[in-house]
Protein backbone atom coordinates (compact mmCIF):
# COMPACT_ATOMS: atom_id res chain seq x y z
CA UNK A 1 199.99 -28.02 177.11
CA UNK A 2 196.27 -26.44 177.52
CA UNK A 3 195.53 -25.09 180.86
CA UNK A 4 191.81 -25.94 181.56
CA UNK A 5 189.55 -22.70 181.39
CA UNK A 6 187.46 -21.60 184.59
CA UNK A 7 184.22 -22.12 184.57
CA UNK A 8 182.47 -19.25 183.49
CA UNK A 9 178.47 -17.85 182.93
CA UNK A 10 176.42 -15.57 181.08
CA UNK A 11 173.37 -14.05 181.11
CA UNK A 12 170.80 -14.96 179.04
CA UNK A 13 170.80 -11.79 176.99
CA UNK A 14 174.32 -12.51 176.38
CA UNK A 15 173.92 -15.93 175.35
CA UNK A 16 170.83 -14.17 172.44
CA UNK A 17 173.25 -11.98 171.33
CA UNK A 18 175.85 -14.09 170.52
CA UNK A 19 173.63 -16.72 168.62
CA UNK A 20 172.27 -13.45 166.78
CA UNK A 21 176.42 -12.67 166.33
CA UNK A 22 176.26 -16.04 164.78
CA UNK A 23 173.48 -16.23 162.41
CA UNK A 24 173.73 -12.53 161.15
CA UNK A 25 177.52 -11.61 160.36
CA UNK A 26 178.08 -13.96 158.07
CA UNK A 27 181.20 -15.24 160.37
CA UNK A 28 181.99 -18.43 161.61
CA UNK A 29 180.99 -19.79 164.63
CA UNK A 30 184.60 -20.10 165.52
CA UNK A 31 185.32 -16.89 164.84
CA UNK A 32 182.85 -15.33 166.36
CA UNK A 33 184.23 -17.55 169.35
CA UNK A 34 187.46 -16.38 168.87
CA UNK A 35 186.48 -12.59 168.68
CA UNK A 36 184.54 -12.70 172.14
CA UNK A 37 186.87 -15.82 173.81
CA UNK A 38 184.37 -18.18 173.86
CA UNK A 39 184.09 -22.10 173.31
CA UNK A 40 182.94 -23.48 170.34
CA UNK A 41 181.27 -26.09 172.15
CA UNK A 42 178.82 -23.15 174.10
CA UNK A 43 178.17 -21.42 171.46
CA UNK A 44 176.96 -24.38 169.05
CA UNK A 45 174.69 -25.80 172.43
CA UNK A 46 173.09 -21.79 172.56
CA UNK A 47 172.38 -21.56 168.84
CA UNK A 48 171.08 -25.40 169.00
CA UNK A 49 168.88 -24.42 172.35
CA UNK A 50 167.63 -21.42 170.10
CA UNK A 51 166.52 -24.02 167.32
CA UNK A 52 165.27 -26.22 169.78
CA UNK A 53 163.23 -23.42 171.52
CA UNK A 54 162.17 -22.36 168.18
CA UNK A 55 160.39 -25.39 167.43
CA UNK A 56 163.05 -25.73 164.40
CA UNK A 57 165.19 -29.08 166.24
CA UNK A 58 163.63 -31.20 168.44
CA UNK A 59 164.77 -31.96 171.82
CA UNK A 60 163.89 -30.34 175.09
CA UNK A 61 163.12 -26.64 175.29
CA UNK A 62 164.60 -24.63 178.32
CA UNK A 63 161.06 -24.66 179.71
CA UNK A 64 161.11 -27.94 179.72
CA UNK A 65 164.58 -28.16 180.97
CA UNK A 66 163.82 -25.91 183.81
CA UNK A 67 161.25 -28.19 184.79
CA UNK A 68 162.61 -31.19 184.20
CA UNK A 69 165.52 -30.02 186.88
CA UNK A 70 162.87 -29.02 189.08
CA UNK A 71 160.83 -32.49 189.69
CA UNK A 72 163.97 -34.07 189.73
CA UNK A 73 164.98 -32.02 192.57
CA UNK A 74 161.26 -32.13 194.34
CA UNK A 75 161.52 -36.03 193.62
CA UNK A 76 164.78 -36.57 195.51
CA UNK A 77 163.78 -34.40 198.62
CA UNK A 78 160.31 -36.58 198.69
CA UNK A 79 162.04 -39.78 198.91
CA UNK A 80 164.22 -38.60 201.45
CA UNK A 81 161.75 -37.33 203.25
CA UNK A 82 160.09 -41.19 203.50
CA UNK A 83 163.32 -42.91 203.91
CA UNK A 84 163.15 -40.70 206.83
CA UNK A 85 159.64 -41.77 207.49
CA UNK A 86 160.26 -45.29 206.92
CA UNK A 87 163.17 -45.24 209.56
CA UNK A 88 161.00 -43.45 211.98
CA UNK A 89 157.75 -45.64 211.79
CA UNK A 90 160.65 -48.72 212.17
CA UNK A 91 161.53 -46.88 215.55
CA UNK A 92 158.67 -46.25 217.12
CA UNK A 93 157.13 -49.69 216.15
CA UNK A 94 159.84 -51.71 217.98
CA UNK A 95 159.26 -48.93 220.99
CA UNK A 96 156.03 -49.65 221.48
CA UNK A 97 156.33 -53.58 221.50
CA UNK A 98 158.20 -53.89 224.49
């Protein structure tokens, strides 16, 4: 039976070193998993990010990500912000009808 792995992160300049691992020694990329303890399943989504931001696979680049993450946080505060409104205007309109 596997034992699930603890989450772990890396630095950027970790991450580009192991895709250049990858495409320069010729190895595997399980084996160059293996040698460092890594999952597969990182590794391919860092070299495919490094296509990606390369302009060599299309998809979203980190940039893009980063953004992307960012308006979707910014969005979610703003429409709590006028639920919030909403409720108060609610309020103070059935306040100043009586």
């Amino acid at each position: 039976m596997m034992t699930a792995r603890r989450r772990r992160t890396f630095t950027p300049e970790f991450k580009a070193r192991t895709v250049e691992l990858v495409r320069t020694s010729g190895k595997s990329v399980g084996e160059v998993c293996r040698e460092l303890d890594l999952t597969e399943t990182a590794v391919r989504r860092w070299v495919a990010q490094v296509e990606i931001d390369g302009g060599r696979r299309d998809g979203l680049t980190t940039a893009e990500r980063e953004e992307l993450s960012r308006l979707r946080h910014e969005n979610r505060v703003l429409r709590e912000e006028r639920d919030i409104l909403k409720k108060a205007a609610a309020f103070f309109a059935k306040e100043t009808t009586r």
